[in-house]
PDB file of N, CA and C in Angstrom:
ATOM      1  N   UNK A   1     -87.868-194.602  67.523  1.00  0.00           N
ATOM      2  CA  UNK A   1     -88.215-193.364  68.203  1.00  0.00           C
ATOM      3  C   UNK A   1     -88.998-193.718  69.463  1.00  0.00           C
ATOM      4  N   UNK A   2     -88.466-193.414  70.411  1.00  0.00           N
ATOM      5  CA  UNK A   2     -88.913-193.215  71.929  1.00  0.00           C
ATOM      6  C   UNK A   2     -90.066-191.998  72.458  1.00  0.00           C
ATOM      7  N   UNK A   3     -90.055-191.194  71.659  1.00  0.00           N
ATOM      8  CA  UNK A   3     -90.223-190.374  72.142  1.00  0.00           C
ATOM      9  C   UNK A   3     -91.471-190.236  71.289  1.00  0.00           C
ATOM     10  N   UNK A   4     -93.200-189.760  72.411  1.00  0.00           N
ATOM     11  CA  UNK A   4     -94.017-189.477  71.419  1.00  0.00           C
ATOM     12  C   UNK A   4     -94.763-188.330  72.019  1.00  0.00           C
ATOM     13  N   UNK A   5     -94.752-186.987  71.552  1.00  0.00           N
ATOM     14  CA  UNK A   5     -94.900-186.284  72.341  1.00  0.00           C
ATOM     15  C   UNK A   5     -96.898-185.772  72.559  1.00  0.00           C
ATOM     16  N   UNK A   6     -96.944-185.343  74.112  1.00  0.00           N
ATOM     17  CA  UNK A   6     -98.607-185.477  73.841  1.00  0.00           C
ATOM     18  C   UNK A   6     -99.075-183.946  73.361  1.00  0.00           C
ATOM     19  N   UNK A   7     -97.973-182.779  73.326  1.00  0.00           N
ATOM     20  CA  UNK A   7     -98.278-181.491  73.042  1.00  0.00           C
ATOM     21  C   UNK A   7     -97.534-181.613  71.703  1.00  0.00           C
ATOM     22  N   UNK A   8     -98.416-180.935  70.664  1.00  0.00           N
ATOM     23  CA  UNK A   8     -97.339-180.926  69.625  1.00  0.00           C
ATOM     24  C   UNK A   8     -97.401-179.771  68.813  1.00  0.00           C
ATOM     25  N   UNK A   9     -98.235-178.605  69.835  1.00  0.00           N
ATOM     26  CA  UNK A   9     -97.913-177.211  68.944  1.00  0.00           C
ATOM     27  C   UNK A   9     -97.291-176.383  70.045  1.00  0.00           C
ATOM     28  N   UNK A  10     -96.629-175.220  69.409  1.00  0.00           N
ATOM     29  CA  UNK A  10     -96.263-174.355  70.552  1.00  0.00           C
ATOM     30  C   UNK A  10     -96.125-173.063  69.265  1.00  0.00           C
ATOM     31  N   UNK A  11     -96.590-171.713  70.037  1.00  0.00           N
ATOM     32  CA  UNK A  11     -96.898-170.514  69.271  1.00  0.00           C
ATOM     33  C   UNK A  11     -96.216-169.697  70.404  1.00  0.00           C
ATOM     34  N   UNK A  12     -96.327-168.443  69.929  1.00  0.00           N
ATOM     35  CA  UNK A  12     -95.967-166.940  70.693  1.00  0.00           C
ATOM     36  C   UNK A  12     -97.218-166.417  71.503  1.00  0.00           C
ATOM     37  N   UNK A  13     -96.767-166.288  72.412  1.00  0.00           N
ATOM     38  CA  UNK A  13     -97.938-165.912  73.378  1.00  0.00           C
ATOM     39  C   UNK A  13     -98.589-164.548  73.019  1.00  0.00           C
ATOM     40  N   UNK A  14    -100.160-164.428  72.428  1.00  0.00           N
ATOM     41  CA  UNK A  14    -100.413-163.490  72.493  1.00  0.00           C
ATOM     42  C   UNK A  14    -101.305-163.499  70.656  1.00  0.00           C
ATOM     43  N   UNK A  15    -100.388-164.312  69.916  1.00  0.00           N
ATOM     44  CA  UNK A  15    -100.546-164.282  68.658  1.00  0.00           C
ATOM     45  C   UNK A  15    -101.595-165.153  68.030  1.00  0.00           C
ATOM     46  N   UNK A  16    -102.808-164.320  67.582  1.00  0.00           N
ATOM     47  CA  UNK A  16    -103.504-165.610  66.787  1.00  0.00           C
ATOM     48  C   UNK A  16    -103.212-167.323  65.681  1.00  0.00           C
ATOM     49  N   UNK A  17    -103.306-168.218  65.881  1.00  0.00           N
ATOM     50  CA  UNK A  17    -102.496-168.864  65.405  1.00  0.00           C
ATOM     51  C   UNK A  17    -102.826-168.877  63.895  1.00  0.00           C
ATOM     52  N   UNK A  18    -104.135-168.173  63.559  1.00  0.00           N
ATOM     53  CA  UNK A  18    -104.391-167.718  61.722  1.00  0.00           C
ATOM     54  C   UNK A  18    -103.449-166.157  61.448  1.00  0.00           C
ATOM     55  N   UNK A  19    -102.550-166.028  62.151  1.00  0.00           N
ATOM     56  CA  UNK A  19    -101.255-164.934  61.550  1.00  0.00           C
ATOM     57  C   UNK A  19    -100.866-165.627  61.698  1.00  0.00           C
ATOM     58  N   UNK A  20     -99.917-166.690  62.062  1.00  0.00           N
ATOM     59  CA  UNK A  20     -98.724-167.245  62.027  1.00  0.00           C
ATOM     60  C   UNK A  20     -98.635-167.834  61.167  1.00  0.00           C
ATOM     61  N   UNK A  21     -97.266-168.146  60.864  1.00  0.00           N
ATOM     62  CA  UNK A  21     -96.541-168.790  60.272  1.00  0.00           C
ATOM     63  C   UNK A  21     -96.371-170.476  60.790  1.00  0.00           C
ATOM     64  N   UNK A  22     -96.029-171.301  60.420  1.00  0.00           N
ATOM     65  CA  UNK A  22     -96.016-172.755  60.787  1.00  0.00           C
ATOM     66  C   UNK A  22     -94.378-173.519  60.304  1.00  0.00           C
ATOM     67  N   UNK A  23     -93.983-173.696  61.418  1.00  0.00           N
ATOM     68  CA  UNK A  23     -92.489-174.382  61.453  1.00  0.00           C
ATOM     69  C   UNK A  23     -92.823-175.986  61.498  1.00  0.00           C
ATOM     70  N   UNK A  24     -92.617-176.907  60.831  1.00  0.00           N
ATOM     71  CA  UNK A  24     -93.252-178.334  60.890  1.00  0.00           C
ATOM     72  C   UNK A  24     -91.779-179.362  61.792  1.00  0.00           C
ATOM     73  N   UNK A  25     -91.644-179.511  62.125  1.00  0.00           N
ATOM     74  CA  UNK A  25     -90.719-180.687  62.806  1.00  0.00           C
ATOM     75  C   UNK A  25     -91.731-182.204  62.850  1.00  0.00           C
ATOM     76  N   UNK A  26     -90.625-182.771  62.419  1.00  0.00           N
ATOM     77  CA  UNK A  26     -91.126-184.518  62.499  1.00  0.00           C
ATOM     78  C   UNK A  26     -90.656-185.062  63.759  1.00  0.00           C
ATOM     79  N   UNK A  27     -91.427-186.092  64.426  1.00  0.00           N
ATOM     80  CA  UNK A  27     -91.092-186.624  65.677  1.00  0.00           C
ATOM     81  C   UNK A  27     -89.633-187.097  65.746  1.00  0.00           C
ATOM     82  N   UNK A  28     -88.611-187.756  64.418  1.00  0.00           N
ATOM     83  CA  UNK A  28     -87.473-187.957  64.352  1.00  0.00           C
ATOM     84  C   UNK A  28     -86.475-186.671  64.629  1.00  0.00           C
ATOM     85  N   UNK A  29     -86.702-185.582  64.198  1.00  0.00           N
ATOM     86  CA  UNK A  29     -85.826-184.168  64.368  1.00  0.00           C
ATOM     87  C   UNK A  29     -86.133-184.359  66.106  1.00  0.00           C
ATOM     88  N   UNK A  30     -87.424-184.140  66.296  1.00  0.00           N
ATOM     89  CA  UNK A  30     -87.804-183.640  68.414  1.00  0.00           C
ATOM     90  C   UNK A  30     -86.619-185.004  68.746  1.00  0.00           C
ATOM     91  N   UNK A  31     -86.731-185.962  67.999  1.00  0.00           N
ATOM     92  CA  UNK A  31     -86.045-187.142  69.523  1.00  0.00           C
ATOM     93  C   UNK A  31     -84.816-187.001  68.946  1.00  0.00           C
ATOM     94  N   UNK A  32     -84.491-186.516  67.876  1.00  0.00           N
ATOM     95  CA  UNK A  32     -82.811-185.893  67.905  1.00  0.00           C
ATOM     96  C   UNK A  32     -82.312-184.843  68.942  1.00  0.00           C
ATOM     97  N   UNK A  33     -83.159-184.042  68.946  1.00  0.00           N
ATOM     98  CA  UNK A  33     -82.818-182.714  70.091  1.00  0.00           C
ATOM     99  C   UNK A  33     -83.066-183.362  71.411  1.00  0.00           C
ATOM    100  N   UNK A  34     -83.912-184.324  71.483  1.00  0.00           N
ATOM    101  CA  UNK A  34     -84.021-184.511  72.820  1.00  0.00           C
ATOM    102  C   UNK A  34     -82.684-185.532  73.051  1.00  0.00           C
ATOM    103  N   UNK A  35     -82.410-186.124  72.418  1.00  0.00           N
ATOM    104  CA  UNK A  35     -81.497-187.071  73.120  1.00  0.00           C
ATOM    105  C   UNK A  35     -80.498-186.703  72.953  1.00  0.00           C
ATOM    106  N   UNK A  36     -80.056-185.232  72.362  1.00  0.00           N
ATOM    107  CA  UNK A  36     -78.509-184.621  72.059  1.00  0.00           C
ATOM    108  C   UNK A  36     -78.644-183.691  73.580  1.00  0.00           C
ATOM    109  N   UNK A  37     -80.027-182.671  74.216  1.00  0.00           N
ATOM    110  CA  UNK A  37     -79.716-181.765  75.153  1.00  0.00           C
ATOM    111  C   UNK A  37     -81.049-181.762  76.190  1.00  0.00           C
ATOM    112  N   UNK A  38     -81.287-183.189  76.019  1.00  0.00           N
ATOM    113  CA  UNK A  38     -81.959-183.825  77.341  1.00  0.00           C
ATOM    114  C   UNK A  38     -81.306-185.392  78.235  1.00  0.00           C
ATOM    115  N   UNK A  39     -81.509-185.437  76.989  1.00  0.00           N
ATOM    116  CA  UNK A  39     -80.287-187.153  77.728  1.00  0.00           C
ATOM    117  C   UNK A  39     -79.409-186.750  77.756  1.00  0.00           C
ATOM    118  N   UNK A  40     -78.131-185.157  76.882  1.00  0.00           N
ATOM    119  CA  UNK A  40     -77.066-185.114  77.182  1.00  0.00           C
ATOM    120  C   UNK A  40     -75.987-186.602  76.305  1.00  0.00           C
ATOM    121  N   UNK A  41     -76.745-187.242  75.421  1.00  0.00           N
ATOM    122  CA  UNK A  41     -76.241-187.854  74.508  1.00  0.00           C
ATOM    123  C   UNK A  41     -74.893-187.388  73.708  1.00  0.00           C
ATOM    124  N   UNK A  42     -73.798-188.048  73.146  1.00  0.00           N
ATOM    125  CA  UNK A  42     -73.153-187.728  72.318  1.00  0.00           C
ATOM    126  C   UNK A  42     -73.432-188.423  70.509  1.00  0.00           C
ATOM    127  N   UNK A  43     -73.591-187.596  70.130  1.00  0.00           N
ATOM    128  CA  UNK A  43     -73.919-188.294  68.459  1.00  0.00           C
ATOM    129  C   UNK A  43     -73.874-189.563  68.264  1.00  0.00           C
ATOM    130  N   UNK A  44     -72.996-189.952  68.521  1.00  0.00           N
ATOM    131  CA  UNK A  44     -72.655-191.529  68.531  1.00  0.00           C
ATOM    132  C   UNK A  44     -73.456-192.599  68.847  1.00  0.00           C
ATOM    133  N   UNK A  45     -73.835-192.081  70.229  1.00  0.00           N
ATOM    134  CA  UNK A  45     -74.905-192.629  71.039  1.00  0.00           C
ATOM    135  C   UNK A  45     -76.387-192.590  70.899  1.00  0.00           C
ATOM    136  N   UNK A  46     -76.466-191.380  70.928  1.00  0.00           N
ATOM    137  CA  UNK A  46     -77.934-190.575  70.247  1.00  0.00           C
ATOM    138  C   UNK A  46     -78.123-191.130  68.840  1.00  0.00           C
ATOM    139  N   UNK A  47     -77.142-191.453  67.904  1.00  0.00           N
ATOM    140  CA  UNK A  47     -77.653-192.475  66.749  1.00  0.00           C
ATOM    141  C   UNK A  47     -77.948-193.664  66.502  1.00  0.00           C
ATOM    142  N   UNK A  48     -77.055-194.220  67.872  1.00  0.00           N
ATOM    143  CA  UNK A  48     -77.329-195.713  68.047  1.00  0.00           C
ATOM    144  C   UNK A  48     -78.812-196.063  68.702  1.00  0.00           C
ATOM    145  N   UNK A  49     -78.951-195.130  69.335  1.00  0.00           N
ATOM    146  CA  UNK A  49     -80.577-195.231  70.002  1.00  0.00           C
ATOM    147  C   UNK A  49     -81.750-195.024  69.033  1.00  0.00           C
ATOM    148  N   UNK A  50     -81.149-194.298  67.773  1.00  0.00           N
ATOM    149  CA  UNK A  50     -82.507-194.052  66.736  1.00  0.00           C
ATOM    150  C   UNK A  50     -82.047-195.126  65.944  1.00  0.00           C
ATOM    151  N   UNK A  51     -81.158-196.221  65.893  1.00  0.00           N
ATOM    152  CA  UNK A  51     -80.654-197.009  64.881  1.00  0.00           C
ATOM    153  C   UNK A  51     -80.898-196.225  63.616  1.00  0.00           C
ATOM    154  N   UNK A  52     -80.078-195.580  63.616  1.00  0.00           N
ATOM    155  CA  UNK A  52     -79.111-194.685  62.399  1.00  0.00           C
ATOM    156  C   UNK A  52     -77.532-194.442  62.362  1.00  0.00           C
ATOM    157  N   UNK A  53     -77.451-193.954  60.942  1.00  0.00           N
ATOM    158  CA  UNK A  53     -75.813-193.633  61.032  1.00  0.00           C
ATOM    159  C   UNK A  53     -75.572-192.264  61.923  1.00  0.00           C
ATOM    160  N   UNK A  54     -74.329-192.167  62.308  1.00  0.00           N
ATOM    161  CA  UNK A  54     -74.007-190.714  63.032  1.00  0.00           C
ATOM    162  C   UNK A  54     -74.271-190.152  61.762  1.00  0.00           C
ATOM    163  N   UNK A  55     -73.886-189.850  60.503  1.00  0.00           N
ATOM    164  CA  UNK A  55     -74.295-188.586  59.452  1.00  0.00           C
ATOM    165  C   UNK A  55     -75.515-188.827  59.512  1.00  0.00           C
ATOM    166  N   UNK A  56     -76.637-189.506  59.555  1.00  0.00           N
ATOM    167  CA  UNK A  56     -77.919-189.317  59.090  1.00  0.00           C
ATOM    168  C   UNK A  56     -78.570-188.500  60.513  1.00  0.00           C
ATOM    169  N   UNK A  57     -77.865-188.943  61.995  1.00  0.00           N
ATOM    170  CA  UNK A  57     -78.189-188.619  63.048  1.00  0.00           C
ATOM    171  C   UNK A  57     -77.973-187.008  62.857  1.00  0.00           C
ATOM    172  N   UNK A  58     -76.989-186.913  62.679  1.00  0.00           N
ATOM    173  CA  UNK A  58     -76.138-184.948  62.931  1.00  0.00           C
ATOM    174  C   UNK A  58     -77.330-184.894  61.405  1.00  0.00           C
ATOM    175  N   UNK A  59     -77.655-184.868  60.318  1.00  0.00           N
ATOM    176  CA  UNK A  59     -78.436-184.486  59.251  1.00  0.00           C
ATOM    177  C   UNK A  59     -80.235-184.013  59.961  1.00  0.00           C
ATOM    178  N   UNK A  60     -80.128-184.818  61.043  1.00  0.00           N
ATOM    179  CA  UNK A  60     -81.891-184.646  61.257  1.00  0.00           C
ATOM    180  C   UNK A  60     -81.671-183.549  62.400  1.00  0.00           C
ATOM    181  N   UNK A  61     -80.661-184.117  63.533  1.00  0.00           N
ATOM    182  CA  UNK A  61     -80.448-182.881  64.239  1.00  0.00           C
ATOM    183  C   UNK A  61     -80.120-181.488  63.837  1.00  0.00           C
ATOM    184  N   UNK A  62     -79.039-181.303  62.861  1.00  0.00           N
ATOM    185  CA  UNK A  62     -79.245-179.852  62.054  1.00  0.00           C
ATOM    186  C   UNK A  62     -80.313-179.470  61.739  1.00  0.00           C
ATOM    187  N   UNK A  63     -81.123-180.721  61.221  1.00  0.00           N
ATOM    188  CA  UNK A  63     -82.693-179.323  60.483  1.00  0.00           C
ATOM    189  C   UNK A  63     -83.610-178.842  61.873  1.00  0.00           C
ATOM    190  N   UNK A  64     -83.852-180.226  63.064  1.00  0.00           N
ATOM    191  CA  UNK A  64     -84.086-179.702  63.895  1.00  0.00           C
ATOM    192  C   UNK A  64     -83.463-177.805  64.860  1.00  0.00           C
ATOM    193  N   UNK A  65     -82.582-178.293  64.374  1.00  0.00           N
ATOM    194  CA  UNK A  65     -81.958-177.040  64.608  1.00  0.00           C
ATOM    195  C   UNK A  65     -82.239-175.671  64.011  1.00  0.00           C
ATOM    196  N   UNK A  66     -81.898-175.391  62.953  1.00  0.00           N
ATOM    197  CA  UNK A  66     -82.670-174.440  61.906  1.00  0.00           C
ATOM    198  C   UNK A  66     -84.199-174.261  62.179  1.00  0.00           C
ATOM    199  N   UNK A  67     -84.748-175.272  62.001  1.00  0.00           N
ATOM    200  CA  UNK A  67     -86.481-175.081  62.432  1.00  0.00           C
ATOM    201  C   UNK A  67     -86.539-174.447  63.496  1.00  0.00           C
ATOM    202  N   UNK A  68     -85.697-174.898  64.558  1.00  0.00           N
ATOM    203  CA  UNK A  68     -86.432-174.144  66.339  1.00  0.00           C
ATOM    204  C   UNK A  68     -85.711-172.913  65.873  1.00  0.00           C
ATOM    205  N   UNK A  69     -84.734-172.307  65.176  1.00  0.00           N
ATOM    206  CA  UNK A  69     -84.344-171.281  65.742  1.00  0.00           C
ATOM    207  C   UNK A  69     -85.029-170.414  64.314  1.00  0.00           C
ATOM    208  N   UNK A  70     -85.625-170.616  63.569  1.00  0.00           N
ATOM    209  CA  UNK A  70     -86.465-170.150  62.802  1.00  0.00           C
ATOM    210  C   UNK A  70     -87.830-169.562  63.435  1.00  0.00           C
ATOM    211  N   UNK A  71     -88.310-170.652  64.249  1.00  0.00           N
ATOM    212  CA  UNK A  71     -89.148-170.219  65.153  1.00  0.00           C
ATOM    213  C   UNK A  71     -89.109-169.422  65.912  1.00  0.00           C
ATOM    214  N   UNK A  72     -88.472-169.733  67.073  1.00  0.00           N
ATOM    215  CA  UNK A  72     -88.110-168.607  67.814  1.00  0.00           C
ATOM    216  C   UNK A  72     -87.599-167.284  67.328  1.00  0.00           C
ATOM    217  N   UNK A  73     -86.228-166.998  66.370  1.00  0.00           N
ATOM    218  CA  UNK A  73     -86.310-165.931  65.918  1.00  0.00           C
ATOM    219  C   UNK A  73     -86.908-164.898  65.345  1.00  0.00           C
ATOM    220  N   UNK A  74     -88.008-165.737  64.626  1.00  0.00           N
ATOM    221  CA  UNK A  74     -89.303-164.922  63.592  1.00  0.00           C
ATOM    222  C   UNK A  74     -90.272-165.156  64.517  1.00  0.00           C
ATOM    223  N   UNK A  75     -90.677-165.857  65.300  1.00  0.00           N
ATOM    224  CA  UNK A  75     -91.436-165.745  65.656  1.00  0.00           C
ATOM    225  C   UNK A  75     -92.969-166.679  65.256  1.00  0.00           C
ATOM    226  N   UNK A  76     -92.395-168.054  64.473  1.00  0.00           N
ATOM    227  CA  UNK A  76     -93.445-168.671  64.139  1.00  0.00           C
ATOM    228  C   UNK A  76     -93.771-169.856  65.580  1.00  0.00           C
ATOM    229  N   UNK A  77     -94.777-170.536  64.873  1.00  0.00           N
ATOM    230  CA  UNK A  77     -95.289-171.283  65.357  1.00  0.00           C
ATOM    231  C   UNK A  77     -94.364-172.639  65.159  1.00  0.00           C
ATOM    232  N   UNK A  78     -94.307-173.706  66.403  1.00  0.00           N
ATOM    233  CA  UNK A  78     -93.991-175.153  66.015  1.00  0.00           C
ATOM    234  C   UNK A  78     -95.100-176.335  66.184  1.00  0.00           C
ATOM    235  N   UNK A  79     -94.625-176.739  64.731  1.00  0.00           N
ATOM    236  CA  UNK A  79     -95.991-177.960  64.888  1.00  0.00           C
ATOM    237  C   UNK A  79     -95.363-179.394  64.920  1.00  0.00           C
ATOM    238  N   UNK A  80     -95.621-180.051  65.968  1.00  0.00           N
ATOM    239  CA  UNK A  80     -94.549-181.804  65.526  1.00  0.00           C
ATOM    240  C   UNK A  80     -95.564-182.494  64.769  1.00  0.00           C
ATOM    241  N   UNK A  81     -95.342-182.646  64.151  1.00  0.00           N
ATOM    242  CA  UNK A  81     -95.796-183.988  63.023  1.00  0.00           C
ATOM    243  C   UNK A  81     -95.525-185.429  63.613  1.00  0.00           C
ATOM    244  N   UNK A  82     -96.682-185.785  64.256  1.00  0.00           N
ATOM    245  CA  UNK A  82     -96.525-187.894  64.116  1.00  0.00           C
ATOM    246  C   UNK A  82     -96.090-188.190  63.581  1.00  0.00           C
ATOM    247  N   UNK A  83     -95.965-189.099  62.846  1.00  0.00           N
ATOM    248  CA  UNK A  83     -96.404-190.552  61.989  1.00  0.00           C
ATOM    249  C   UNK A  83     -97.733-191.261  62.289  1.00  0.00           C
TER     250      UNK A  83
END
């Protein structure tokens, strides 16, 4: 993983963050999304860079997926998780 990010919450503007809800993403899901629709990666590639299989690659990118749009749709909070 390349990628370590220095912000690692993001909420709804406006909303105390003791109402919210909490969406957890691991730094492996963020550098899946990032290297599928920031580098513009193709799976293939984007797995070879996390040295993983393409199924384990498309497996972390799906949950990444579900999580952000969990968020955004409801309206929770995202928190990235280190290591």
């Amino acid at each position: 993983i390349s990628f370590n990010p220095d912000v690692t919450y993001f909420k709804p503007l406006g909303v105390p963050m003791r109402e919210l809800e909490i969406v957890e993403l691991t730094v492996e899901e963020v550098e899946a999304y990032r290297l599928r629709h920031l580098s513009n990666l193709e799976q293939k590639e984007a797995a070879k860079k996390m040295d993983t299989s393409t199924s384990t690659y498309q497996r972390i990118l799906y949950s990444a997926y579900e999580k952000i749009a969990d968020a955004l749709i409801k309206g929770k909070a995202i928190k990235i998780i280190k290591n």
